[in-house]
PDB file of N, CA and C in Angstrom:
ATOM      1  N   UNK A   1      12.704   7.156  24.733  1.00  0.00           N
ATOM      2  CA  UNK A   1      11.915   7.621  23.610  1.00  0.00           C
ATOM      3  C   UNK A   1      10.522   7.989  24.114  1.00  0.00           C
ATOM      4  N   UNK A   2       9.966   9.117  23.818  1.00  0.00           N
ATOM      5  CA  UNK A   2       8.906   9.098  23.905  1.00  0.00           C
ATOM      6  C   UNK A   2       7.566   8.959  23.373  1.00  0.00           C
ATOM      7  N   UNK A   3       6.435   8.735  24.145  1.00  0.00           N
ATOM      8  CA  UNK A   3       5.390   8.218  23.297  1.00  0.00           C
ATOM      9  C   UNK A   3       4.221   8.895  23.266  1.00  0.00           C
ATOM     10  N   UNK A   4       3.343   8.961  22.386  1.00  0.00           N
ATOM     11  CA  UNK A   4       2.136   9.695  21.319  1.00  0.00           C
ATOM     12  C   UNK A   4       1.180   8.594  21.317  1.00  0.00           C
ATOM     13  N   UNK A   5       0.433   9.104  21.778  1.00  0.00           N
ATOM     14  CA  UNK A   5      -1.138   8.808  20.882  1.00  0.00           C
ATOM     15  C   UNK A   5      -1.350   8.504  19.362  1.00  0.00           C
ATOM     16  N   UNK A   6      -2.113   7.552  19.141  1.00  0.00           N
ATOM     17  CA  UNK A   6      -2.536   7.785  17.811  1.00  0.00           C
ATOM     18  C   UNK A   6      -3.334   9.072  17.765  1.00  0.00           C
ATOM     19  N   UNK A   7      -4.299   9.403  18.591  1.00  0.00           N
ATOM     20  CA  UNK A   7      -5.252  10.395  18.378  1.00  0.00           C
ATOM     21  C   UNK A   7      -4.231  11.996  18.987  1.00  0.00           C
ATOM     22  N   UNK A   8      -3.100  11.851  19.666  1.00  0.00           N
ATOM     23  CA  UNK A   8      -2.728  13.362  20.153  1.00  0.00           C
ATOM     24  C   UNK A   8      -1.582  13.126  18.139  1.00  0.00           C
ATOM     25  N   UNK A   9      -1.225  11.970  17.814  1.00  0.00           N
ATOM     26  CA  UNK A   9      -0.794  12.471  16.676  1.00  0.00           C
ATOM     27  C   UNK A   9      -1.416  12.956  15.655  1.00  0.00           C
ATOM     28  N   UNK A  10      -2.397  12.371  15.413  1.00  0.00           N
ATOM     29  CA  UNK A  10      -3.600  12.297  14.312  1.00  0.00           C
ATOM     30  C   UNK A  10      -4.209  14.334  14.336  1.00  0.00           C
ATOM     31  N   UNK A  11      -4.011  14.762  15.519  1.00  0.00           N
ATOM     32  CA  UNK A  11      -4.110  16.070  16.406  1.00  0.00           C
ATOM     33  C   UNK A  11      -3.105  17.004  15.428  1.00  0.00           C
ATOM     34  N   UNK A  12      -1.782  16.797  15.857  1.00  0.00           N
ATOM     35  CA  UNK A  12      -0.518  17.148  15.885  1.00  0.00           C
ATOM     36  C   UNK A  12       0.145  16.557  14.980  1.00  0.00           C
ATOM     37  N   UNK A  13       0.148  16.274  13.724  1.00  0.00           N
ATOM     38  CA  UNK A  13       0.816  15.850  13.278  1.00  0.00           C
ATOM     39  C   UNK A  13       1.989  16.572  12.555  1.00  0.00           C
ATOM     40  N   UNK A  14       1.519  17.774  12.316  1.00  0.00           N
ATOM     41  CA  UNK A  14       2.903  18.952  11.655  1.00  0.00           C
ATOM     42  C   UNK A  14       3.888  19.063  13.129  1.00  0.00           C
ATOM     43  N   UNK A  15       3.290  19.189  14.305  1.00  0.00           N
ATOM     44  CA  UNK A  15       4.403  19.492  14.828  1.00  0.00           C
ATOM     45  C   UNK A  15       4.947  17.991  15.491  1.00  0.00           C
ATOM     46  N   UNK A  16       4.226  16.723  15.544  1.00  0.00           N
ATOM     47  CA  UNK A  16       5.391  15.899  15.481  1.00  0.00           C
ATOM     48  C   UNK A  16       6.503  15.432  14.731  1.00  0.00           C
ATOM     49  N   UNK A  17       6.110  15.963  13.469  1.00  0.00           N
ATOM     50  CA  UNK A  17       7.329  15.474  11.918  1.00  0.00           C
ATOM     51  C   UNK A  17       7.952  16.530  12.163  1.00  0.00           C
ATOM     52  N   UNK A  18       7.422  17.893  12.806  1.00  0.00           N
ATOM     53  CA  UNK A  18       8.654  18.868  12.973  1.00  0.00           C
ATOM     54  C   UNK A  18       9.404  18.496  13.894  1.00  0.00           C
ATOM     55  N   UNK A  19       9.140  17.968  14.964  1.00  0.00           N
ATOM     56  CA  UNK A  19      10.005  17.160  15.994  1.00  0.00           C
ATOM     57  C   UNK A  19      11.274  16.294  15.607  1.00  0.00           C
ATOM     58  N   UNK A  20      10.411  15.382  14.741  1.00  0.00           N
ATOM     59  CA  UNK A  20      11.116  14.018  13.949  1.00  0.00           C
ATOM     60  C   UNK A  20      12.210  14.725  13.139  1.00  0.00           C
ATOM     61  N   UNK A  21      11.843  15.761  12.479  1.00  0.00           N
ATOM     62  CA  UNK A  21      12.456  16.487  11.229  1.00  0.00           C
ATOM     63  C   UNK A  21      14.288  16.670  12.202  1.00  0.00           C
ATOM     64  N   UNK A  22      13.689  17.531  13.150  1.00  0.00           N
ATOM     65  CA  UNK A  22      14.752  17.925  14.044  1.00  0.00           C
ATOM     66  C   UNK A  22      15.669  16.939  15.141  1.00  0.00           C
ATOM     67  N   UNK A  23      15.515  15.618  14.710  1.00  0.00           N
ATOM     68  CA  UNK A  23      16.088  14.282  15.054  1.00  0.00           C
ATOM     69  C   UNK A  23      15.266  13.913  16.742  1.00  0.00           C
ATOM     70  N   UNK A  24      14.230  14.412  16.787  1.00  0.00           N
ATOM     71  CA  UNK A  24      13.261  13.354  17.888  1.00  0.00           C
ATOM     72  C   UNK A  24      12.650  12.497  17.210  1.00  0.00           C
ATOM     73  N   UNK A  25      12.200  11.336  18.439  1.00  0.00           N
ATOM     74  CA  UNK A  25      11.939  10.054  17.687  1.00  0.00           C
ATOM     75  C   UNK A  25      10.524   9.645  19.046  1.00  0.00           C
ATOM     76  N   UNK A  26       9.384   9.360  17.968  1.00  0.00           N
ATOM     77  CA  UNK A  26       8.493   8.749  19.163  1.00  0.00           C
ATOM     78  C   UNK A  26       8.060   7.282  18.631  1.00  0.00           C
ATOM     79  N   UNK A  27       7.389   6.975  19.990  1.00  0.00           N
ATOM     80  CA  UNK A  27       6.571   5.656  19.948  1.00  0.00           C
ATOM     81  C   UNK A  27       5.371   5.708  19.990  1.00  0.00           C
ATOM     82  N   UNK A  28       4.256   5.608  18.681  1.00  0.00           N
ATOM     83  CA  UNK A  28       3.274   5.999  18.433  1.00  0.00           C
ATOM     84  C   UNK A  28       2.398   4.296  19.589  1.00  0.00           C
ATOM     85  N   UNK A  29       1.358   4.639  20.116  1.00  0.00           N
ATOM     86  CA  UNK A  29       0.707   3.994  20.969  1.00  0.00           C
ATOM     87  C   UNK A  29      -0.716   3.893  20.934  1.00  0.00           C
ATOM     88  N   UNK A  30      -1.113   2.816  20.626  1.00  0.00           N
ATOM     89  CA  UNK A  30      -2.814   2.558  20.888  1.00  0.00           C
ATOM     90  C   UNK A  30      -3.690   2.222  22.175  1.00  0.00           C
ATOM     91  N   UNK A  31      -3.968   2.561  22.503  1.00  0.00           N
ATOM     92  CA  UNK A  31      -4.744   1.241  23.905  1.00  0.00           C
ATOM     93  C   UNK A  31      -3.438   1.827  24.812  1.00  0.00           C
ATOM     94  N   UNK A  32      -2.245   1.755  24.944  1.00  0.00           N
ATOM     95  CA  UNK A  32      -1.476   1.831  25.541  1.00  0.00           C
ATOM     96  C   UNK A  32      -0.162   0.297  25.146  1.00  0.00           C
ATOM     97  N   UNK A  33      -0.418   0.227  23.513  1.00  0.00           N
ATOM     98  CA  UNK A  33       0.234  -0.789  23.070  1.00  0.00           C
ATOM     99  C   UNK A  33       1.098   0.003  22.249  1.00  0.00           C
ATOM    100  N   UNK A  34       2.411  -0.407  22.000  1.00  0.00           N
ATOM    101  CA  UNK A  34       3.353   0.271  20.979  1.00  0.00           C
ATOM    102  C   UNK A  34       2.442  -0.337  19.093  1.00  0.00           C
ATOM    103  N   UNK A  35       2.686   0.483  18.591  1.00  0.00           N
ATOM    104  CA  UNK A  35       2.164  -0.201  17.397  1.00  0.00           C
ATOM    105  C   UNK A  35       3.290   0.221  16.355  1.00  0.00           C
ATOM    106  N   UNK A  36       4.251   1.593  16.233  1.00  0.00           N
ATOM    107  CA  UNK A  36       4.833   2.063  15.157  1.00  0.00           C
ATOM    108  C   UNK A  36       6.078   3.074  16.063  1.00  0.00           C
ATOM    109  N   UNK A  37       7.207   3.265  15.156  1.00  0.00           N
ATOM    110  CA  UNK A  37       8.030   4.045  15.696  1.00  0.00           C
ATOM    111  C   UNK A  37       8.135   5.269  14.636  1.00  0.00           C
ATOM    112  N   UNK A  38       7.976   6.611  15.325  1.00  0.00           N
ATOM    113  CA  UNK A  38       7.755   7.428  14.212  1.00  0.00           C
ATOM    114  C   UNK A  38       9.456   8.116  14.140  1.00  0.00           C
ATOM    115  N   UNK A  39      10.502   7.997  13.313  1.00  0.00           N
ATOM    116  CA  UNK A  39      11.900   8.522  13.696  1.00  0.00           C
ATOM    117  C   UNK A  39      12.801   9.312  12.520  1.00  0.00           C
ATOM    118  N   UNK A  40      13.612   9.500  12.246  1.00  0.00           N
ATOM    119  CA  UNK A  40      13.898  10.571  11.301  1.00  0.00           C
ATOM    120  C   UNK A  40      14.154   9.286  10.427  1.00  0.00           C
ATOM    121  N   UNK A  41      14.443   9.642   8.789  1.00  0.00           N
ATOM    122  CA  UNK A  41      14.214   9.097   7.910  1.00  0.00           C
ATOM    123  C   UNK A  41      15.777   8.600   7.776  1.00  0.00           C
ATOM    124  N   UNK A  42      16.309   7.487   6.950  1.00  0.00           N
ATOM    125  CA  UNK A  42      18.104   6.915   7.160  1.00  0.00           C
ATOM    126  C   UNK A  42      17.772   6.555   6.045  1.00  0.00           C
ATOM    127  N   UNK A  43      18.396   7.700   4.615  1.00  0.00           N
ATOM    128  CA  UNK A  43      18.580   7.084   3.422  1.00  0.00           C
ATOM    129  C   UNK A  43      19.165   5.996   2.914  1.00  0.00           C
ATOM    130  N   UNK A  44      20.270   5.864   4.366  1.00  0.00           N
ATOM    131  CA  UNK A  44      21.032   3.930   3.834  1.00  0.00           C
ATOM    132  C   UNK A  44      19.907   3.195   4.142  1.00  0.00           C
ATOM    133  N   UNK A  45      19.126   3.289   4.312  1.00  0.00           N
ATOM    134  CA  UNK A  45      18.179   1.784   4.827  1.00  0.00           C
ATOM    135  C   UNK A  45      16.965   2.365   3.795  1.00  0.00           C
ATOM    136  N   UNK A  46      16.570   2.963   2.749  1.00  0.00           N
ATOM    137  CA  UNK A  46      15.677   3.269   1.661  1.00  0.00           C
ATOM    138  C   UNK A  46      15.071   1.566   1.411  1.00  0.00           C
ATOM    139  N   UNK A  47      15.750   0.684   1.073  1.00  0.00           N
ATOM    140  CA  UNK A  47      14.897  -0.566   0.483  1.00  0.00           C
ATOM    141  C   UNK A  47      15.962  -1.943   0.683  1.00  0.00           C
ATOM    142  N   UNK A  48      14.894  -2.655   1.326  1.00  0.00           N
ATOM    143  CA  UNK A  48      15.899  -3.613   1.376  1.00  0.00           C
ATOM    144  C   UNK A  48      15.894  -4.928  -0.047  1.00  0.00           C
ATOM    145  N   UNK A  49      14.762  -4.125  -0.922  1.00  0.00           N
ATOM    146  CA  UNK A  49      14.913  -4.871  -1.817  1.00  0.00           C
ATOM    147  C   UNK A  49      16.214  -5.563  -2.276  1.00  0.00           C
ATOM    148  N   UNK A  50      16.206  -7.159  -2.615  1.00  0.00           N
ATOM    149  CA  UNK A  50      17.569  -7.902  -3.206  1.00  0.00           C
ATOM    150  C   UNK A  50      17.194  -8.104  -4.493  1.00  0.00           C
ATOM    151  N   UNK A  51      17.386  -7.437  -5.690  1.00  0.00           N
ATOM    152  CA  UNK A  51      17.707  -8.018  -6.680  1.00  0.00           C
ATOM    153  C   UNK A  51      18.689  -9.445  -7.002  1.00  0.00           C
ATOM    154  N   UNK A  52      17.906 -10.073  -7.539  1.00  0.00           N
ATOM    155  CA  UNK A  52      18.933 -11.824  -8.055  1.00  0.00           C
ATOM    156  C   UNK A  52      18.393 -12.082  -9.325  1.00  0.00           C
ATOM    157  N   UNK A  53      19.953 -12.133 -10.560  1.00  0.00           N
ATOM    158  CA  UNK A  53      19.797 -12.388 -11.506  1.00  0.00           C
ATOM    159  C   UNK A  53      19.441 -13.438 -11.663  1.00  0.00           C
ATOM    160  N   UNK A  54      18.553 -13.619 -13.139  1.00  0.00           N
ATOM    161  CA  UNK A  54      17.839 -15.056 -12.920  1.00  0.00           C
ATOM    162  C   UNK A  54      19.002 -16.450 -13.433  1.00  0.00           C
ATOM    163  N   UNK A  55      18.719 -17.557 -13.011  1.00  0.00           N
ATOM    164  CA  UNK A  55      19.386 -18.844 -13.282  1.00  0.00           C
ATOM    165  C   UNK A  55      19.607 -18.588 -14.994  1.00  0.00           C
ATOM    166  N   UNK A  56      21.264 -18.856 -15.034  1.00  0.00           N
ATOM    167  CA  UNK A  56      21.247 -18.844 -16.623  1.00  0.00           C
ATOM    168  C   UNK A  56      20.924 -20.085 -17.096  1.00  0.00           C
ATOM    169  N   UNK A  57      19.741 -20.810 -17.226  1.00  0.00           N
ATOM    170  CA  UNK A  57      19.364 -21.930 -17.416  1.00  0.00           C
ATOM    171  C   UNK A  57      17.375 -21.717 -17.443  1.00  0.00           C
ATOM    172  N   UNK A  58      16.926 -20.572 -16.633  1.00  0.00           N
ATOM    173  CA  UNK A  58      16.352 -20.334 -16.782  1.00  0.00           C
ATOM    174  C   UNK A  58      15.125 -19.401 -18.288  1.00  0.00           C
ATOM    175  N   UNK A  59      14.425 -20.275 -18.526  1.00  0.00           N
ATOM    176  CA  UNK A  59      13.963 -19.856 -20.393  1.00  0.00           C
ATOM    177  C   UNK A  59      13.087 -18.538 -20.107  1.00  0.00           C
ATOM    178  N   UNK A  60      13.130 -17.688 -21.092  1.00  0.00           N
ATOM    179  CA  UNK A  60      12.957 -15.807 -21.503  1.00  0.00           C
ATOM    180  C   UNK A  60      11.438 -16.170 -21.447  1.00  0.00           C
ATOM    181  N   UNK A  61      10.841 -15.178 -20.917  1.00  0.00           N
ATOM    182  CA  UNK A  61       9.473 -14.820 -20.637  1.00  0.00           C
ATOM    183  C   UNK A  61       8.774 -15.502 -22.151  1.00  0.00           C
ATOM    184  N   UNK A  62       9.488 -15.422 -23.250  1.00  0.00           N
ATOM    185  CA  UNK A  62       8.643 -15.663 -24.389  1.00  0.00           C
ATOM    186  C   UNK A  62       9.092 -17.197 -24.363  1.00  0.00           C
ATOM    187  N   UNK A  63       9.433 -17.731 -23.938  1.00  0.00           N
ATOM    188  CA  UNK A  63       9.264 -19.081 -24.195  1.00  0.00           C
ATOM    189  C   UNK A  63       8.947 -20.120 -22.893  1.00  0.00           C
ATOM    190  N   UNK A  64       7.952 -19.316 -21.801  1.00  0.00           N
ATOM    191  CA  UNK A  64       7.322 -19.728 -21.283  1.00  0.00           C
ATOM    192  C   UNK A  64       5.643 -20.045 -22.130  1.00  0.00           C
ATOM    193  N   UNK A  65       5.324 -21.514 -21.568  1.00  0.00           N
ATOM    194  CA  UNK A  65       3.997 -21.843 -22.585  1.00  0.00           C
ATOM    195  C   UNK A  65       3.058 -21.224 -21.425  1.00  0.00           C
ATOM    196  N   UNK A  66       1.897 -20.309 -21.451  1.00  0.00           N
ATOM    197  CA  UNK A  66       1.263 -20.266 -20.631  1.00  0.00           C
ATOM    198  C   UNK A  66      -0.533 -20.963 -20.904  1.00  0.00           C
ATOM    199  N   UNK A  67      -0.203 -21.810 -21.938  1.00  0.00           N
ATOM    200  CA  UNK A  67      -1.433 -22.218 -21.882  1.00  0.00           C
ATOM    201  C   UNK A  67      -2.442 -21.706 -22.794  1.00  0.00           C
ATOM    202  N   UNK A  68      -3.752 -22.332 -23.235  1.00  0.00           N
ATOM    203  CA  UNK A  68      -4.592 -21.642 -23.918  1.00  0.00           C
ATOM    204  C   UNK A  68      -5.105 -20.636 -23.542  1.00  0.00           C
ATOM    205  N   UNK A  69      -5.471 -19.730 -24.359  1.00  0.00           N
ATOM    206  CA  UNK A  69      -6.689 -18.179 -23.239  1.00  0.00           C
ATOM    207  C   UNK A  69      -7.558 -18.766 -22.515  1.00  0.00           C
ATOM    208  N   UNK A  70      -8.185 -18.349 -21.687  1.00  0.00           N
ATOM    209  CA  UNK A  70      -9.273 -19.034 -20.922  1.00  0.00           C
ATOM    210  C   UNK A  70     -10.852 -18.560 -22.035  1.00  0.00           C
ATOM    211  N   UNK A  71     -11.511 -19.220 -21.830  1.00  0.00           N
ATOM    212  CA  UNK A  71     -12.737 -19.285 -23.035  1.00  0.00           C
ATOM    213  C   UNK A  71     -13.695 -17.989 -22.847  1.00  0.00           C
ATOM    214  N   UNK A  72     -14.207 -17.849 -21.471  1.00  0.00           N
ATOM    215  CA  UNK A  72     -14.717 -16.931 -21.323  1.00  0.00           C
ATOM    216  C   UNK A  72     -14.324 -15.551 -21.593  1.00  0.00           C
ATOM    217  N   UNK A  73     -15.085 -14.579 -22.203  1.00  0.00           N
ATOM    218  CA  UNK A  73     -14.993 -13.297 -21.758  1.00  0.00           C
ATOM    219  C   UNK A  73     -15.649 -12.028 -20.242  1.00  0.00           C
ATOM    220  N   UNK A  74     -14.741 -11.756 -20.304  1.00  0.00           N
ATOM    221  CA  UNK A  74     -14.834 -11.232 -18.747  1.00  0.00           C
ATOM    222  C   UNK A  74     -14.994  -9.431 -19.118  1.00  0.00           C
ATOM    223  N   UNK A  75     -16.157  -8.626 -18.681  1.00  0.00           N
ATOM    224  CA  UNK A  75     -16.063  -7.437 -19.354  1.00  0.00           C
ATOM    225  C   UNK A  75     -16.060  -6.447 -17.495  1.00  0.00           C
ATOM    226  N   UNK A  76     -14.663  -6.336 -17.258  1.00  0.00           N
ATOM    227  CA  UNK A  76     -13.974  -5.615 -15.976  1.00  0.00           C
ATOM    228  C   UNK A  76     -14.977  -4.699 -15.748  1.00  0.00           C
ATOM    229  N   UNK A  77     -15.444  -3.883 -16.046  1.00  0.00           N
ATOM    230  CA  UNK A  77     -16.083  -2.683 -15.829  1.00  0.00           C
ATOM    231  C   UNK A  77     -17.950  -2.974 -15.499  1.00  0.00           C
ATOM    232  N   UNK A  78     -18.413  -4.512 -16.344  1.00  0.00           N
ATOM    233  CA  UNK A  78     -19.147  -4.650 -15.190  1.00  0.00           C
ATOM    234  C   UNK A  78     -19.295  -5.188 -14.448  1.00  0.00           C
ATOM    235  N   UNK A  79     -17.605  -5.969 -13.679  1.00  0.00           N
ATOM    236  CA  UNK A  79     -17.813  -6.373 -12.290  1.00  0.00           C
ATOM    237  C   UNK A  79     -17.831  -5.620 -11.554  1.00  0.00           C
ATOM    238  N   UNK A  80     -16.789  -4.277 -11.942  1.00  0.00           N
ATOM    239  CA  UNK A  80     -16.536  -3.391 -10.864  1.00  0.00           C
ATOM    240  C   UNK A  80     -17.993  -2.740 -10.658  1.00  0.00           C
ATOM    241  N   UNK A  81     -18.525  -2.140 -11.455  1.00  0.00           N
ATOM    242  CA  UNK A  81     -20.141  -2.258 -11.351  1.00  0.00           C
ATOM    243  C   UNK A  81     -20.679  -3.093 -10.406  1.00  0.00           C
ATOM    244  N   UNK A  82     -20.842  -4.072 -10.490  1.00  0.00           N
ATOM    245  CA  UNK A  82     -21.455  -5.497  -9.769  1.00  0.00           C
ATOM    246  C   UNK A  82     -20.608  -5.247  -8.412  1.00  0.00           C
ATOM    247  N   UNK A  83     -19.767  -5.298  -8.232  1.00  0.00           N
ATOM    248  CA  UNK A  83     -19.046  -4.981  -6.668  1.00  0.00           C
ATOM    249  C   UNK A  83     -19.535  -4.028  -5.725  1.00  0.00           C
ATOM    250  N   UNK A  84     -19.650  -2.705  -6.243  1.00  0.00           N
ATOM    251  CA  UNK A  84     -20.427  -1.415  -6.069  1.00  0.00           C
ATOM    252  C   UNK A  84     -21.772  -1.667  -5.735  1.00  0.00           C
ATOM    253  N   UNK A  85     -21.841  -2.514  -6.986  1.00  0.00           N
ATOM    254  CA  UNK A  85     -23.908  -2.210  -6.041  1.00  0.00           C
ATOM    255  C   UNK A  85     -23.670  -3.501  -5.283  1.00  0.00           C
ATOM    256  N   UNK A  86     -23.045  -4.589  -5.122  1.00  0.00           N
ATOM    257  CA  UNK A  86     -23.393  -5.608  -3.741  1.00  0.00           C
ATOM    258  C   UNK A  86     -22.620  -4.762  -2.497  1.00  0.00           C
ATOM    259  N   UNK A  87     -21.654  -3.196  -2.799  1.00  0.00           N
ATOM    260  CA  UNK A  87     -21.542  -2.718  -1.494  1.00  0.00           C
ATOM    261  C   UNK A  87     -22.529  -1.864  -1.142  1.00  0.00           C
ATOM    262  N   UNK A  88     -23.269  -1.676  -2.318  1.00  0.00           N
ATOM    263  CA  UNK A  88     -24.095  -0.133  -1.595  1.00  0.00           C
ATOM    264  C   UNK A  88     -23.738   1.205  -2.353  1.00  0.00           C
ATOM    265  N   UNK A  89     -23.095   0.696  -2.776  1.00  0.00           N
ATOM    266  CA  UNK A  89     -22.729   2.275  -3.693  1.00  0.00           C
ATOM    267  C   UNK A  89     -23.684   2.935  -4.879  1.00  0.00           C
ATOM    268  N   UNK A  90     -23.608   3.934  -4.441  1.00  0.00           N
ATOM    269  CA  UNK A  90     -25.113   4.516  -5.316  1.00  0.00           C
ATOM    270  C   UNK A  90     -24.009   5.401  -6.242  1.00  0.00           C
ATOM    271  N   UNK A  91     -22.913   5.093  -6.580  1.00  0.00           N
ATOM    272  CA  UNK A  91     -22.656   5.832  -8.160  1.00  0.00           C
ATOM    273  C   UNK A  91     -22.479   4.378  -8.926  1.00  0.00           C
ATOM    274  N   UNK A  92     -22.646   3.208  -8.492  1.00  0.00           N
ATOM    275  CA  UNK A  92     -22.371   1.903  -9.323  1.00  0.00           C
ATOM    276  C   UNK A  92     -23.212   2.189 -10.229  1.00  0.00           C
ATOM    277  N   UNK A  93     -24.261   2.669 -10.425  1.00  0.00           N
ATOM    278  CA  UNK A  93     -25.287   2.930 -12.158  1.00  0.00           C
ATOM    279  C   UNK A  93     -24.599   3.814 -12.742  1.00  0.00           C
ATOM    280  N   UNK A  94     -24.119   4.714 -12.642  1.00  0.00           N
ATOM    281  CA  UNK A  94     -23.431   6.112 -13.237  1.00  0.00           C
ATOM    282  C   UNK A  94     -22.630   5.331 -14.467  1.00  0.00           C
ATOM    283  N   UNK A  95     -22.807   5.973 -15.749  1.00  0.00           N
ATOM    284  CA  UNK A  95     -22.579   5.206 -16.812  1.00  0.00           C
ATOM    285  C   UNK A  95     -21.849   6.398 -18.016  1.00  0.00           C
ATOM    286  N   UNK A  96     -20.780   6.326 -17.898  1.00  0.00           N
ATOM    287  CA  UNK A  96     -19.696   7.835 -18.720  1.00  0.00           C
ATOM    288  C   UNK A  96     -20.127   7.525 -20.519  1.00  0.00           C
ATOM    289  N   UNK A  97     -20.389   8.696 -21.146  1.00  0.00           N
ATOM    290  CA  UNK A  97     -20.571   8.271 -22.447  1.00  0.00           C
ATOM    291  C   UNK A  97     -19.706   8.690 -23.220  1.00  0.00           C
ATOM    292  N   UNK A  98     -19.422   8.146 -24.318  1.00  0.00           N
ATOM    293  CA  UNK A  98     -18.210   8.357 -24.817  1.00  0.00           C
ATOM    294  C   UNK A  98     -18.437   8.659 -26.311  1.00  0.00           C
TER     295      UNK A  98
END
């Protein structure tokens, strides 16, 4: 198999998927470390997700107790605000009117 650069892929990247497309297969490389295998796509192997039905003993989402609400109110939009300006972000004031 042969092997690629991150940076000669990052370069090239239409004509390595055209490669891949046409059943070549590389070994993408950092430093001179393998990190990823870039290879044609195998619709049998799409997800290895396992679905498992639940325990028939197990009780329906609605008759789980989850407890009281928590007391506080929490208003999302100005933490995400608050996040923004402790990164530095100069659209964190920008304020949409509605």
């Amino acid at each position: 198999m042969e092997t690629v650069t991150v940076a000669e892929l990052k370069a090239r990247l239409s004509h390595y998927l055209r490669e891949v497309r046409a059943g070549g297969s590389f070994t993408v490389v950092s430093r001179d470390i393998p990190v990823a295998t870039l290879s044609p796509h195998d619709p049998g192997h799409d997800d290895d997700l396992v679905i498992v039905a639940p325990h028939p003993d197990a009780p329906s989402l609605a008759g789980i107790d989850m407890g009281p609400p928590l007391p506080a109110h929490v208003d999302v939009v100005d933490l995400i605000r608050q996040g923004r300006r402790d990164a530095g972000d100069t659209l964190a004031d920008t304020r949409t009117r509605r």
